[in-house]
C-alpha atoms as a PDB file:
ATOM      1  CA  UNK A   1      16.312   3.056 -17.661  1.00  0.00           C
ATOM      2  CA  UNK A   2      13.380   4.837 -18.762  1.00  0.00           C
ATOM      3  CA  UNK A   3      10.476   6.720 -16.578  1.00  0.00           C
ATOM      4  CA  UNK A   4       7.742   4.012 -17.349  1.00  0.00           C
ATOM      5  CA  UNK A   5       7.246   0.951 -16.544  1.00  0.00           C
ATOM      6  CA  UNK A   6       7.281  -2.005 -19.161  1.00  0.00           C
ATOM      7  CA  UNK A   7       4.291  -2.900 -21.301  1.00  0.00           C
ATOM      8  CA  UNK A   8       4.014  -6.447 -20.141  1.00  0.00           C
ATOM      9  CA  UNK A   9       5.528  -7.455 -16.142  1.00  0.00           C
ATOM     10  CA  UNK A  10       5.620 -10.783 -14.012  1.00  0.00           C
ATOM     11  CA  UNK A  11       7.335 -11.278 -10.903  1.00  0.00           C
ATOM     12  CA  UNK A  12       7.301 -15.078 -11.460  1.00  0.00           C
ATOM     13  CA  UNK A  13      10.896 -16.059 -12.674  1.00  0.00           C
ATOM     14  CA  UNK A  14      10.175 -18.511 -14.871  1.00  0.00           C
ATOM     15  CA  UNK A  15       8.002 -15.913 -17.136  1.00  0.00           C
ATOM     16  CA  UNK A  16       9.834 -14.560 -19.768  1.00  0.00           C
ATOM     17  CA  UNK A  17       8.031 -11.429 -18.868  1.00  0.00           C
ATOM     18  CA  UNK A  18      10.175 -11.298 -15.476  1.00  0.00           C
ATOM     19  CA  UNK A  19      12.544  -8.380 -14.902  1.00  0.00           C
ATOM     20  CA  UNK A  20      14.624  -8.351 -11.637  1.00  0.00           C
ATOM     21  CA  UNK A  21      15.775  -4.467 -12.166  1.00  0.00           C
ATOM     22  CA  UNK A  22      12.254  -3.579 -12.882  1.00  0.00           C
ATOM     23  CA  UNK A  23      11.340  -4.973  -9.414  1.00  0.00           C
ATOM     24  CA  UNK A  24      13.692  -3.770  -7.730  1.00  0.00           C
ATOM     25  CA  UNK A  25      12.626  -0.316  -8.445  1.00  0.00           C
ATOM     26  CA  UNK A  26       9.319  -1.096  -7.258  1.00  0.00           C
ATOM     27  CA  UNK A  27       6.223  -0.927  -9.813  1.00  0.00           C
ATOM     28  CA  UNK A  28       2.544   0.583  -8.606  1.00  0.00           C
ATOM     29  CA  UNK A  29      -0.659  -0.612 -10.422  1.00  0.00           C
ATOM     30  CA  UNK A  30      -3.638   1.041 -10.475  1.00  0.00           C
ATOM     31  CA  UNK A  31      -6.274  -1.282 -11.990  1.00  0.00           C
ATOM     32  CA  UNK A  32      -9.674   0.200 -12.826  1.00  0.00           C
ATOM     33  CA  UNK A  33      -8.999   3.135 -10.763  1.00  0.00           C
ATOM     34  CA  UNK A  34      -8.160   1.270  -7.702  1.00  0.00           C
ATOM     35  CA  UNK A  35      -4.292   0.943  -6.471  1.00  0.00           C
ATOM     36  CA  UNK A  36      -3.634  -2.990  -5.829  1.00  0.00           C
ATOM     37  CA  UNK A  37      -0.826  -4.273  -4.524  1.00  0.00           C
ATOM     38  CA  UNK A  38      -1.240  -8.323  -4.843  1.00  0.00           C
ATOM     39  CA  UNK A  39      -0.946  -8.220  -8.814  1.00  0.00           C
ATOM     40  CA  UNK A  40       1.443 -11.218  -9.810  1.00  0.00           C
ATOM     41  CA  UNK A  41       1.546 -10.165 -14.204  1.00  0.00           C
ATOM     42  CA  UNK A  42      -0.186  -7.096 -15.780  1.00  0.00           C
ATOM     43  CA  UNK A  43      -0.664  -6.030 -19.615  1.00  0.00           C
ATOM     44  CA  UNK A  44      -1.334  -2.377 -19.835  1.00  0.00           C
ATOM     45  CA  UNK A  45      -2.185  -2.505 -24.131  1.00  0.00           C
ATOM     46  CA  UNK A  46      -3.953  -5.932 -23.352  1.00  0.00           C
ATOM     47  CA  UNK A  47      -5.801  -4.647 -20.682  1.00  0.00           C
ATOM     48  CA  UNK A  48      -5.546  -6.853 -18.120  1.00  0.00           C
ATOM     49  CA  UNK A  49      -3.953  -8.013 -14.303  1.00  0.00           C
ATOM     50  CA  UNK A  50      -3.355 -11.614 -12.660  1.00  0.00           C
ATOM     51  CA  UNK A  51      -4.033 -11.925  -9.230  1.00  0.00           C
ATOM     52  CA  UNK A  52      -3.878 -14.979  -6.567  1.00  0.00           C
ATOM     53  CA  UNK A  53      -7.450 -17.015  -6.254  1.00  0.00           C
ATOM     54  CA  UNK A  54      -7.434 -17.155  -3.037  1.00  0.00           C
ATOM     55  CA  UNK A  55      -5.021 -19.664  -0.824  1.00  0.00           C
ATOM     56  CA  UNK A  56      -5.460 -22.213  -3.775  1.00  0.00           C
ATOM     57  CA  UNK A  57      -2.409 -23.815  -5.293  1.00  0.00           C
ATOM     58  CA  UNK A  58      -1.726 -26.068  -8.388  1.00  0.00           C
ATOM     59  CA  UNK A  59      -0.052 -29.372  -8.135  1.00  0.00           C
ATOM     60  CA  UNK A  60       3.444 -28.429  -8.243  1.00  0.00           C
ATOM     61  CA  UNK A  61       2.808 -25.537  -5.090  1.00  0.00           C
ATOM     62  CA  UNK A  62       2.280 -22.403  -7.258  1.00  0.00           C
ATOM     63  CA  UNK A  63      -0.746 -19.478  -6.498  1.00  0.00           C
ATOM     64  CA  UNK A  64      -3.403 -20.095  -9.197  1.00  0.00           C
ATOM     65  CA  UNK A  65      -3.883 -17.315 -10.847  1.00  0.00           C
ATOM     66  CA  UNK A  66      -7.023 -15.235 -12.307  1.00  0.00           C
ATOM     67  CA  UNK A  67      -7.053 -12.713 -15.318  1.00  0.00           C
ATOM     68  CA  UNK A  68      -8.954  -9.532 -14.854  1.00  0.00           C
ATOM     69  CA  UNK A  69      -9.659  -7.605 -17.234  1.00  0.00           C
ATOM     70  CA  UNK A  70      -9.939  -3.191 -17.755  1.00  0.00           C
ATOM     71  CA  UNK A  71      -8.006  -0.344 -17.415  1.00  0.00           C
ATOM     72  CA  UNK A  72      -4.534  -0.779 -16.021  1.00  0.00           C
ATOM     73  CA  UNK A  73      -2.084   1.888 -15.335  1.00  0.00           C
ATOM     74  CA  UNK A  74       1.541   1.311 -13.874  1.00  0.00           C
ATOM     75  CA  UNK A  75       4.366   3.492 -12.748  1.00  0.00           C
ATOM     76  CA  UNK A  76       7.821   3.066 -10.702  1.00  0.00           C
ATOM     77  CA  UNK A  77       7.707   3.503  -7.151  1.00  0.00           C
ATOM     78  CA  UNK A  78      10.904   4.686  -6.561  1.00  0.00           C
ATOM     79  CA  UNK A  79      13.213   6.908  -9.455  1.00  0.00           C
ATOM     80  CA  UNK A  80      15.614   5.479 -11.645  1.00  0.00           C
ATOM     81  CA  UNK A  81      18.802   7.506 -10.428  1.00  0.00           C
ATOM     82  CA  UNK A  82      20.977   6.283  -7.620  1.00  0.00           C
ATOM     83  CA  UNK A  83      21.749   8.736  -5.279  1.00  0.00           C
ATOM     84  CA  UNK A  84      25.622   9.831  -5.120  1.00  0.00           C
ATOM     85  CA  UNK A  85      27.931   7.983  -2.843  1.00  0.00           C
ATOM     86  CA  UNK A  86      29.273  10.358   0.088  1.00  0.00           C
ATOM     87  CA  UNK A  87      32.698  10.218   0.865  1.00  0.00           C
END
């Protein structure tokens, strides 16, 4: 794996943007200079972050969703190397 995060993220498995090894390493977003932690999708060369609106939910029991637009950066939380196995 590389040092930086992808491009384009989800955590919703149906996006095609989803990444389960991404995740699990644990991604930080900083969105126009302020570190948020209830982003759901993000496009850093789009510009741009989905977060919940609210408690609302669509018909079929998913968060709806709002695109916000500006800076975003992103960056793993944790390192890509697992740590050696002790005997």
């Amino acid at each position: 794996m590389t040092d930086t995060p992808p491009d384009h993220l989800s955590i919703d498995p149906s996006s095609p943007h989803f990444d389960v090894d991404v995740l699990r390493r644990g991604v930080g977003i900083k969105f126009r200079g302020v570190e948020r932690r209830d982003v759901e999708e993000y496009s850093i060369s789009e510009g741009w972050v989905r977060v919940q609106a609210g408690k609302t939910v669509d018909r079929k029991g998913k968060p709806l969703l709002i695109k916000l637009k500006g800076p975003v950066e992103a960056w793993f939380e944790q390192s890509g190397e697992e740590p050696a196995a002790e005997a």
